[in-house]
Protein backbone atom coordinates (compact mmCIF):
# COMPACT_ATOMS: atom_id res chain seq x y z
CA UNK A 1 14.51 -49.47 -2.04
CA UNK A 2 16.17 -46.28 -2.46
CA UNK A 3 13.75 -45.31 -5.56
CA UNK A 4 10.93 -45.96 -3.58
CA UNK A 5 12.31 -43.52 -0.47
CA UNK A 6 13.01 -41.48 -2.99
CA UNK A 7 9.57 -41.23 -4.56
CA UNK A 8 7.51 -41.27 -1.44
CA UNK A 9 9.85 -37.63 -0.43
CA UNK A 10 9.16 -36.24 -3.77
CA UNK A 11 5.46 -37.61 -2.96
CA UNK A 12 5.37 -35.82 0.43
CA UNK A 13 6.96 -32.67 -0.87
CA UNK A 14 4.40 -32.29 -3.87
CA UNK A 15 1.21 -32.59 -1.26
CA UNK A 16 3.26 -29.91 0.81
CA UNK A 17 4.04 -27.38 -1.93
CA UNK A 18 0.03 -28.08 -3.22
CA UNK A 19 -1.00 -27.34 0.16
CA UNK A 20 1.16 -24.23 0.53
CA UNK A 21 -0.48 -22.95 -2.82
CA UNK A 22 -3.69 -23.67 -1.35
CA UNK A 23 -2.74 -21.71 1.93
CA UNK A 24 -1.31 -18.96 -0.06
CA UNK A 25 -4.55 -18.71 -2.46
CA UNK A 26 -6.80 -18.67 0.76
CA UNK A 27 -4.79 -16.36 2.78
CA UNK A 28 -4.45 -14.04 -0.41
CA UNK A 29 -8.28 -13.51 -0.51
CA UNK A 30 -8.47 -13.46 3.23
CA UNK A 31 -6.09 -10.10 3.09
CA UNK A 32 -8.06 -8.57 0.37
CA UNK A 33 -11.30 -8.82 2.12
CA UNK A 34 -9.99 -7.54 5.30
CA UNK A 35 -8.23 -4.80 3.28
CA UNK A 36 -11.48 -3.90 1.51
CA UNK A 37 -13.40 -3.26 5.16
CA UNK A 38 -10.73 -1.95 6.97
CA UNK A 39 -10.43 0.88 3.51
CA UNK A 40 -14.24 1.44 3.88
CA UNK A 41 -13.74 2.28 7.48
CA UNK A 42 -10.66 3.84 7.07
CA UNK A 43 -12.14 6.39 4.71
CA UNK A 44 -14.37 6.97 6.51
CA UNK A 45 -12.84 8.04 9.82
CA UNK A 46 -10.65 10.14 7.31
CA UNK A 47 -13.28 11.90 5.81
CA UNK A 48 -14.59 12.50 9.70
CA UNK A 49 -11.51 13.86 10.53
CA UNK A 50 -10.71 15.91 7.68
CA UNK A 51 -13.79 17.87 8.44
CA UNK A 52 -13.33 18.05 11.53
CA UNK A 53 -10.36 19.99 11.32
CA UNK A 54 -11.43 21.97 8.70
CA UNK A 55 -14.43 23.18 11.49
CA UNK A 56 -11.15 23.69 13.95
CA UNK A 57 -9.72 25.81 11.51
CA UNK A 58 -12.31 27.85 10.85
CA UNK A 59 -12.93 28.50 14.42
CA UNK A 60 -9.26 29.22 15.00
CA UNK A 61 -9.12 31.24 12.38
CA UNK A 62 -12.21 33.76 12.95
CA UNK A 63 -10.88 34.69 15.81
């Protein structure tokens, strides 16, 4: 009786650890396709803002 306990645990435990990998694999991609639109849109606004103040500046400075 105490094998069979014993086995349906490590059962149970397997199926959690498989669907933890699973979970892991899925959320891994999940992050690197957020992370690849939020980088497009990050660079972007970066770009928008870098020449943006590079128009300040040049107004600040002719005067």
């Amino acid at each position: 009786m105490k094998e069979q306990l014993i086995a349906r645990w490590d059962a149970f435990l397997d199926k959690m650890r498989a669907r933890f990998n699973e979970s892991l694999t899925y959320g891994e991609q999940a992050v690197l396709d957020a992370l690849d639109e939020t980088t497009m849109i990050t660079m972007a606004h970066t770009a928008y803002c870098r020449a943006h103040a590079r128009r300040c500046m040049t107004i600040w400075y002719k005067k």
